[in-house]
C-alpha atoms as a PDB file:
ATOM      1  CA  UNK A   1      21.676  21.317-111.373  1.00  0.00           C
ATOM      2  CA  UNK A   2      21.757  24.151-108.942  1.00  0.00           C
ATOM      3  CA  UNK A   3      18.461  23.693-107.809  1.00  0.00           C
ATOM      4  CA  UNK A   4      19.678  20.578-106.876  1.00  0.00           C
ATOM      5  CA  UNK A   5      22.194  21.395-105.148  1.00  0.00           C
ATOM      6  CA  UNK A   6      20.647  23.664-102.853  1.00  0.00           C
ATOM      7  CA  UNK A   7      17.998  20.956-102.147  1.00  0.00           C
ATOM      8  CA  UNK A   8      20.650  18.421-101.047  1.00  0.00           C
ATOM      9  CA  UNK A   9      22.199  21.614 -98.568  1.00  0.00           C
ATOM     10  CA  UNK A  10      18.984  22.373 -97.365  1.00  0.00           C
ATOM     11  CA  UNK A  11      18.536  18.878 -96.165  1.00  0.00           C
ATOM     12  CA  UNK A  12      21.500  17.957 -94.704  1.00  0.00           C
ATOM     13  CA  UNK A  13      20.813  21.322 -92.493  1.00  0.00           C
ATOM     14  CA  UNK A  14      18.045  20.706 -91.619  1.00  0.00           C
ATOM     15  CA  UNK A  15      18.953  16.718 -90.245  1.00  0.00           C
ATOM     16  CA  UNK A  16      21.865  18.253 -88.330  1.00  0.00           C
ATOM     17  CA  UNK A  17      19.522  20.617 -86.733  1.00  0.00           C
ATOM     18  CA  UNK A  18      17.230  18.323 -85.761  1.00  0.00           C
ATOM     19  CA  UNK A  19      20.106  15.885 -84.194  1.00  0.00           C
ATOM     20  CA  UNK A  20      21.289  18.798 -82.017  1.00  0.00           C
ATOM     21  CA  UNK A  21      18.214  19.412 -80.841  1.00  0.00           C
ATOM     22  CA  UNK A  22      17.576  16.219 -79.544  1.00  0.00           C
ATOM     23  CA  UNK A  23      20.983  16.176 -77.753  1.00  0.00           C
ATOM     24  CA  UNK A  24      20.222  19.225 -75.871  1.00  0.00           C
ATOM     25  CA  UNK A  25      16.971  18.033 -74.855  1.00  0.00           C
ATOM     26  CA  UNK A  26      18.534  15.187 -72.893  1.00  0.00           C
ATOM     27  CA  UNK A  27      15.201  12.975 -73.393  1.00  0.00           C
ATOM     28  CA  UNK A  28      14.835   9.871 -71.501  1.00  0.00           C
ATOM     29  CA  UNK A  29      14.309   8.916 -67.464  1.00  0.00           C
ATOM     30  CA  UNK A  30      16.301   5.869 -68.232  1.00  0.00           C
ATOM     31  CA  UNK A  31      18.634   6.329 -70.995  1.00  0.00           C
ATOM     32  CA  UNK A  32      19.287  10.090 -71.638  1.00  0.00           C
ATOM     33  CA  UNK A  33      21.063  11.299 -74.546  1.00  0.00           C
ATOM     34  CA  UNK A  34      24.331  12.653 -73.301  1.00  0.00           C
ATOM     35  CA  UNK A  35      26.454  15.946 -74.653  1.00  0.00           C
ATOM     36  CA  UNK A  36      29.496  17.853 -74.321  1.00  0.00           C
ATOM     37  CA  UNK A  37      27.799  21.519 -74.456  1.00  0.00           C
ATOM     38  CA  UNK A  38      28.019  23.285 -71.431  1.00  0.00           C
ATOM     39  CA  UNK A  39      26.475  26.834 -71.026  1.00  0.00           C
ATOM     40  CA  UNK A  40      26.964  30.206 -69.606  1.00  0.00           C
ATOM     41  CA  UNK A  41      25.577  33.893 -69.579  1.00  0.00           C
ATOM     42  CA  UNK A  42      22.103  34.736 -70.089  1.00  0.00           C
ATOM     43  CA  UNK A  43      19.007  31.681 -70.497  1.00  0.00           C
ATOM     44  CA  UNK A  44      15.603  31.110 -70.387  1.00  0.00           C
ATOM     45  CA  UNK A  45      15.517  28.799 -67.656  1.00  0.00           C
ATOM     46  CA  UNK A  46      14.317  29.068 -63.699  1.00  0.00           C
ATOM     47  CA  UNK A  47      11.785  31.309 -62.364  1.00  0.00           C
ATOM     48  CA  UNK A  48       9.208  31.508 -59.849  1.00  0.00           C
ATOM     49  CA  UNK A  49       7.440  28.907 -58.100  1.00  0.00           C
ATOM     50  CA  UNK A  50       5.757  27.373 -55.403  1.00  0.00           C
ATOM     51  CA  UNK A  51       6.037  23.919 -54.156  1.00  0.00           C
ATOM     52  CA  UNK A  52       6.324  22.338 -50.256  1.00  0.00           C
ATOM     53  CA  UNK A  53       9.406  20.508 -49.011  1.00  0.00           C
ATOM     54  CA  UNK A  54       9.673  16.785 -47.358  1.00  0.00           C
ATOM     55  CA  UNK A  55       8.874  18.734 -43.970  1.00  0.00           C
ATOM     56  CA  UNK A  56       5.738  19.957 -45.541  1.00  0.00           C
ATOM     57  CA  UNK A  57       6.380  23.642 -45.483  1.00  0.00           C
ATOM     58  CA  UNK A  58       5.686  25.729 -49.070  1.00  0.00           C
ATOM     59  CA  UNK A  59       8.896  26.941 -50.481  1.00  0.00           C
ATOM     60  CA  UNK A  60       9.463  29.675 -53.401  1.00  0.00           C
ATOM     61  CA  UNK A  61      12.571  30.826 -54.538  1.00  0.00           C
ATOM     62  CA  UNK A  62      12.227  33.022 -52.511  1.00  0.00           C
ATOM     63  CA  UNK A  63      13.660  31.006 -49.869  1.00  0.00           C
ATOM     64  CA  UNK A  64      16.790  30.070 -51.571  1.00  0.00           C
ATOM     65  CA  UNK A  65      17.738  34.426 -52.713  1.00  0.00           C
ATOM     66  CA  UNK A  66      21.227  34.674 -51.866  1.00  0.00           C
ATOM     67  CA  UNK A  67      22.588  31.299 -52.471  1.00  0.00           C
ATOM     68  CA  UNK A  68      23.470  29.357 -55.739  1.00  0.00           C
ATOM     69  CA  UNK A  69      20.844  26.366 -55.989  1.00  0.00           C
ATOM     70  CA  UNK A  70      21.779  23.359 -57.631  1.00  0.00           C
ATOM     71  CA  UNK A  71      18.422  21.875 -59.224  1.00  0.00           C
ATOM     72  CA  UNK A  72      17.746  18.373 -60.076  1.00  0.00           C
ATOM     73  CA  UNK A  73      14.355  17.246 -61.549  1.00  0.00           C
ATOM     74  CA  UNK A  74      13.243  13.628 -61.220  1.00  0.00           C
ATOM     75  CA  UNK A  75      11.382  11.367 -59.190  1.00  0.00           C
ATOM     76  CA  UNK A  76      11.557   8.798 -56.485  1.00  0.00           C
ATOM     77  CA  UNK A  77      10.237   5.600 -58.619  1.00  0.00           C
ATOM     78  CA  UNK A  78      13.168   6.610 -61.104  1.00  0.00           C
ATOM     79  CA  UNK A  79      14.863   3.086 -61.101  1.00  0.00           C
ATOM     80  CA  UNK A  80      18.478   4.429 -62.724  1.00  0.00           C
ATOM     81  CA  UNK A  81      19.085   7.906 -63.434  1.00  0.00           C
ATOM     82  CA  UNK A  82      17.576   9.473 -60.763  1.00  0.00           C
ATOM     83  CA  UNK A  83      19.608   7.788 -58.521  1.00  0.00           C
ATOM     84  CA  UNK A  84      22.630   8.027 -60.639  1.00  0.00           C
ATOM     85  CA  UNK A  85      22.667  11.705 -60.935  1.00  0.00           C
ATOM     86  CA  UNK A  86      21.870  12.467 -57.165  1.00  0.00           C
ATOM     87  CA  UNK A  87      24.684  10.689 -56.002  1.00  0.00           C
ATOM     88  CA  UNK A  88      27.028  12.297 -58.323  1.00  0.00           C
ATOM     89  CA  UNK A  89      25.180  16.148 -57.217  1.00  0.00           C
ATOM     90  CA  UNK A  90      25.708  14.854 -53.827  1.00  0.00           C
ATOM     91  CA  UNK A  91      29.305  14.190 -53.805  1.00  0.00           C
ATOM     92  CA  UNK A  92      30.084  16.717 -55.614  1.00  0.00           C
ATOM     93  CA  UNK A  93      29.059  18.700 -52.782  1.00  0.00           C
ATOM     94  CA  UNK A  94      31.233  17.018 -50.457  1.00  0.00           C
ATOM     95  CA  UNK A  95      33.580  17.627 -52.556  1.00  0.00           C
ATOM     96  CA  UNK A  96      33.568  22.064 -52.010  1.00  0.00           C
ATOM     97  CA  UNK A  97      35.565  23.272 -49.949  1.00  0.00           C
ATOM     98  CA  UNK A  98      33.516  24.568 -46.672  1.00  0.00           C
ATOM     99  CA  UNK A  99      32.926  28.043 -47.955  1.00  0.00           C
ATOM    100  CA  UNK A 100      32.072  27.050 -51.583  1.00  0.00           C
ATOM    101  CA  UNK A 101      29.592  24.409 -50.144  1.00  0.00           C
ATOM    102  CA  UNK A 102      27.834  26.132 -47.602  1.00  0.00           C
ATOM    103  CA  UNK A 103      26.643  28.875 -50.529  1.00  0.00           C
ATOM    104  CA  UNK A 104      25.128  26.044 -52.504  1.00  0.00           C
ATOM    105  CA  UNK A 105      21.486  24.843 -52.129  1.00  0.00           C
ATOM    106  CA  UNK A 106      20.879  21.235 -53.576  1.00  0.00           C
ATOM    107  CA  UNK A 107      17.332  20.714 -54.394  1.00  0.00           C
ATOM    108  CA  UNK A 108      15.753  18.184 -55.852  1.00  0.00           C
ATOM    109  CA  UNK A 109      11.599  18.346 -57.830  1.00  0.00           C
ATOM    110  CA  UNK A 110       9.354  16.001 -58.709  1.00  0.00           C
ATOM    111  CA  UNK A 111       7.777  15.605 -62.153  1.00  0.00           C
ATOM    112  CA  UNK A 112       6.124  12.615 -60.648  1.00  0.00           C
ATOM    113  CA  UNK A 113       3.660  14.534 -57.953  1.00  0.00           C
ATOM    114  CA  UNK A 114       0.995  11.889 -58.141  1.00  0.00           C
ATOM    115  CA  UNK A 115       3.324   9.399 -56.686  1.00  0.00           C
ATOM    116  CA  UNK A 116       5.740  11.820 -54.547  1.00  0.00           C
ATOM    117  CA  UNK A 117       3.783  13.220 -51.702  1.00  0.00           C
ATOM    118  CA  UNK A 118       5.658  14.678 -48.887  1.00  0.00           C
ATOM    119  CA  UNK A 119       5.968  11.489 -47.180  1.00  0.00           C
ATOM    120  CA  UNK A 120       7.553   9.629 -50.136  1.00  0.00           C
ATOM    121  CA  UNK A 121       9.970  12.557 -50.509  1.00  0.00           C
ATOM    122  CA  UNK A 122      10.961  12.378 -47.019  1.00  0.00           C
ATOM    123  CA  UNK A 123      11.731   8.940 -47.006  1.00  0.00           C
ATOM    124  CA  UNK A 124      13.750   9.429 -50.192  1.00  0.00           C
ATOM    125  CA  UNK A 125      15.744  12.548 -49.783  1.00  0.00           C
ATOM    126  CA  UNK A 126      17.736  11.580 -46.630  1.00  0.00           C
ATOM    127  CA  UNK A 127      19.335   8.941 -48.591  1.00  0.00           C
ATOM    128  CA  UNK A 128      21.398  11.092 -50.840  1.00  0.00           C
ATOM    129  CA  UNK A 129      22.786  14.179 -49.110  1.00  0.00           C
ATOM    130  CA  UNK A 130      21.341  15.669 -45.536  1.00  0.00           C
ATOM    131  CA  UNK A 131      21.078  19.203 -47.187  1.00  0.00           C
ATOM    132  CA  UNK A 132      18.995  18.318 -49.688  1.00  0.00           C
ATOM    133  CA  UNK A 133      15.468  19.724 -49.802  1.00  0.00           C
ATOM    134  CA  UNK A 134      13.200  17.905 -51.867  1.00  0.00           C
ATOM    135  CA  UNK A 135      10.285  19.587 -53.573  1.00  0.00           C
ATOM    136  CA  UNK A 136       6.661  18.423 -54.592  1.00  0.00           C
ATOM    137  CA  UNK A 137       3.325  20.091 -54.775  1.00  0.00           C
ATOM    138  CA  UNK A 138       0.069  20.053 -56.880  1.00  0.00           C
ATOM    139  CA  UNK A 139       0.318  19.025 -60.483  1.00  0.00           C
ATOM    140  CA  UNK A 140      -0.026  22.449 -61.380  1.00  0.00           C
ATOM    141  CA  UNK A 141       2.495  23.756 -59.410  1.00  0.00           C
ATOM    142  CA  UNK A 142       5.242  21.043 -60.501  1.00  0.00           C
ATOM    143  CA  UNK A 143       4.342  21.482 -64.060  1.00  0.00           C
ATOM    144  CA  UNK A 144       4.713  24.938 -63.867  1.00  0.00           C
ATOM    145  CA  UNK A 145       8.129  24.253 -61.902  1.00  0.00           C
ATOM    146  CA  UNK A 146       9.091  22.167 -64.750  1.00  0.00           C
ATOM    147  CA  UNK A 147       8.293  24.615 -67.541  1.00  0.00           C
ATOM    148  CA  UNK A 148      10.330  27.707 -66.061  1.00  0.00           C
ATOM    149  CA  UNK A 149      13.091  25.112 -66.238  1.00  0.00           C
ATOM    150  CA  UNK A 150      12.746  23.984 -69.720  1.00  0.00           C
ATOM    151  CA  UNK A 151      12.281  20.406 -68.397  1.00  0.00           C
ATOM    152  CA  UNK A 152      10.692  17.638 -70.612  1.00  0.00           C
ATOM    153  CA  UNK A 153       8.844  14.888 -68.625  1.00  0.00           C
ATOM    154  CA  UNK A 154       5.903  12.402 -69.716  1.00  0.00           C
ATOM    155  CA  UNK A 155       4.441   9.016 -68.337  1.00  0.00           C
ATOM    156  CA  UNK A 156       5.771   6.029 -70.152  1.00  0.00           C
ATOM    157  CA  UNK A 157       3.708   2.413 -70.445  1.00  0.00           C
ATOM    158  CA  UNK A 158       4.965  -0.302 -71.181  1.00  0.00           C
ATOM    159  CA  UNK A 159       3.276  -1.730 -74.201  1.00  0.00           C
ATOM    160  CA  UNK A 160      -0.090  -3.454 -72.943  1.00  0.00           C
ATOM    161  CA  UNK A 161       0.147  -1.702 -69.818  1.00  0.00           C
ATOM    162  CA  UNK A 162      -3.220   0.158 -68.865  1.00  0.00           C
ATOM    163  CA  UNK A 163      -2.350   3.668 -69.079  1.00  0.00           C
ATOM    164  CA  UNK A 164      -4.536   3.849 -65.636  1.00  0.00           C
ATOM    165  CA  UNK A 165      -1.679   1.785 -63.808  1.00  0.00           C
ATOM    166  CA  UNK A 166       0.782   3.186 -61.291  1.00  0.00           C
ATOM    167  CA  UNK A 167       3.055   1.211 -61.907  1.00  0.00           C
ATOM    168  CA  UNK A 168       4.400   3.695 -64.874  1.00  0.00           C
ATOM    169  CA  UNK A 169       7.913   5.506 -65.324  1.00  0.00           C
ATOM    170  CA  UNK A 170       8.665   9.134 -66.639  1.00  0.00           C
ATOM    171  CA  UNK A 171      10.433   9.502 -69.311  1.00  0.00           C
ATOM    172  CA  UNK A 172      12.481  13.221 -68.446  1.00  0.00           C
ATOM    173  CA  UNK A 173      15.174  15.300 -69.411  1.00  0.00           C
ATOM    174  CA  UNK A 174      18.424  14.821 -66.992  1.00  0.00           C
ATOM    175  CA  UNK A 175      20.169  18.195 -66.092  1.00  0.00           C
ATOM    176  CA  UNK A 176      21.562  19.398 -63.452  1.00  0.00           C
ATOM    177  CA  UNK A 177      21.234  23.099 -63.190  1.00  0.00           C
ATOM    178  CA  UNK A 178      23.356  25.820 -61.458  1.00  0.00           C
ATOM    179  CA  UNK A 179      21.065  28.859 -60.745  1.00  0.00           C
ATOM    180  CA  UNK A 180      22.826  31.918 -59.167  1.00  0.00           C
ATOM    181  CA  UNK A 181      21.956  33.929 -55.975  1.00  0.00           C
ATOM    182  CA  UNK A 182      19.725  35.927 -58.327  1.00  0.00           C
ATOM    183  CA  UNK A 183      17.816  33.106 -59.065  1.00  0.00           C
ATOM    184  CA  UNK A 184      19.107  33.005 -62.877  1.00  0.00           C
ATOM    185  CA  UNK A 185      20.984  30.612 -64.839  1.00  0.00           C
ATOM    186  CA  UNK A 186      24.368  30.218 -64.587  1.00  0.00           C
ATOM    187  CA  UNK A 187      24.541  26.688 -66.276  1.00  0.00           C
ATOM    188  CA  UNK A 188      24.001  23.551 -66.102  1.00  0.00           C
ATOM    189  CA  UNK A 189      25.898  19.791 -65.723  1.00  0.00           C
ATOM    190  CA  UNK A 190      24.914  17.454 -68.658  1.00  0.00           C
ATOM    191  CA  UNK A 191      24.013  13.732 -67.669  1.00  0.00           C
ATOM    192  CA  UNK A 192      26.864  11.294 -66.344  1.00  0.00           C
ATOM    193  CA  UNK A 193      28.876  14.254 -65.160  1.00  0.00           C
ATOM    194  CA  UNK A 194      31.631  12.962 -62.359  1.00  0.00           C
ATOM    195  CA  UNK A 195      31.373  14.469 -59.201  1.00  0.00           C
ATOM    196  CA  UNK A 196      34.565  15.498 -59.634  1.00  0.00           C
ATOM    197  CA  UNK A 197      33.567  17.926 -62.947  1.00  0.00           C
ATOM    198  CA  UNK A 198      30.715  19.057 -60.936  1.00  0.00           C
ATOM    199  CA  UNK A 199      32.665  20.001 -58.230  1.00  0.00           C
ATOM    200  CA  UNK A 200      35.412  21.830 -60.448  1.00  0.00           C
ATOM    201  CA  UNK A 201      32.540  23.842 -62.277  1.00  0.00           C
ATOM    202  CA  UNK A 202      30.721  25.366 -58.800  1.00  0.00           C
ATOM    203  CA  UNK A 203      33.879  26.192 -57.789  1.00  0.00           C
ATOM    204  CA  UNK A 204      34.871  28.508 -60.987  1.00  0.00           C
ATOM    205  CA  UNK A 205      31.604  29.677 -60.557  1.00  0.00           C
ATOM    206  CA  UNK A 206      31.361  30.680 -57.607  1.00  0.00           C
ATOM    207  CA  UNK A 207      35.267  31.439 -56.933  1.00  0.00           C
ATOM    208  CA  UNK A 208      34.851  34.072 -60.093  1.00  0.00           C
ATOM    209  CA  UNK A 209      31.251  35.745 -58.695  1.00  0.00           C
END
């Protein structure tokens, strides 16, 4: 009867476990899974990297030591959330007061480089905020963007659909992160955020550095 027992705890462990993963992860380009957790102090996300702007100049982090960057990861086919989310990043901005705003980098990558040259970044960029710098590259070097940032991403088909088409979607996780002017994590703004919340948390942020 014990042994039982324990079985049945184990289990229902285990399932919860598994749930909260998934609602961290944030999967979907189209219909992410939303949360209420919202992080500080110490993660394993951002890093180094290496990728070239809609003017077609390479940028690191490098570039961006100083000032908080607020990271978005998507792409310009992105026919809901993208969109969605860079409008709310973007007035959230205007939202800062002058000196709060003016220490905050948006910056929007790619997980779809195939697609997303320079030119098709350039075109799309302007239509969300004028300070935001949007980011492609190489495969490589936007995969390896997207790992230091704990970012899931993956081609989706629909069914039939030669996987050779490219006329796909990405299926990605939807964060928007907060990185400090030490390049680390501060936190991050969970999908469907208002402006107004994102506005609220860069201020305590940065008001409290």
């Amino acid at each position: 009867m014990q042994r039982r027992t324990l079985l049945v705890v184990v289990a229902i462990v285990l399932v919860l476990g598994i749930g909260f993963g998934y609602r961290l992860l944030g999967v979907g380009g189209h219909a992410p899974v939303s949360s209420a957790v919202t992080s500080t102090g110490t993660a394993s996300i951002g890093g180094s990297f290496e990728l070239i702007d809609q003017a077609g100049q390479t940028r690191t982090e490098q570039d961006f030591a100083g000032k908080y960057m607020l990271v978005y990861f998507g792409y310009t086919f992105c026919p809901d959330v993208c969109p969605t989310e860079l409008q709310a990043m973007s007035a959230g901005l205007d939202l800062l007061d002058a000196d709060v705003a003016q220490q905050v980098q948006p910056i929007f990558i790619t997980v779809d480089p195939e697609r997303d040259d320079v030119e098709a970044m350039a075109s799309y960029v302007p239509h969300f905020h004028d300070r935001l710098i949007g980011l492609t590259g190489t495969e490589a070097q936007t995969t390896a963007a997207a790992k230091a940032y704990r970012v899931y991403y993956a081609k989706a088909f629909d069914e039939g659909q030669a996987e050779d088409s490219d006329a796909y979607l990405m299926d990605h996780s939807s964060f928007i992160y907060l990185m400090g002017p030490d390049g680390q994590y501060v936190r991050h703004f969970n999908y469907g955020e208002t402006p107004e919340n994102i506005a609220a948390g860069i201020t305590k942020v940065v008001e409290n550095s």
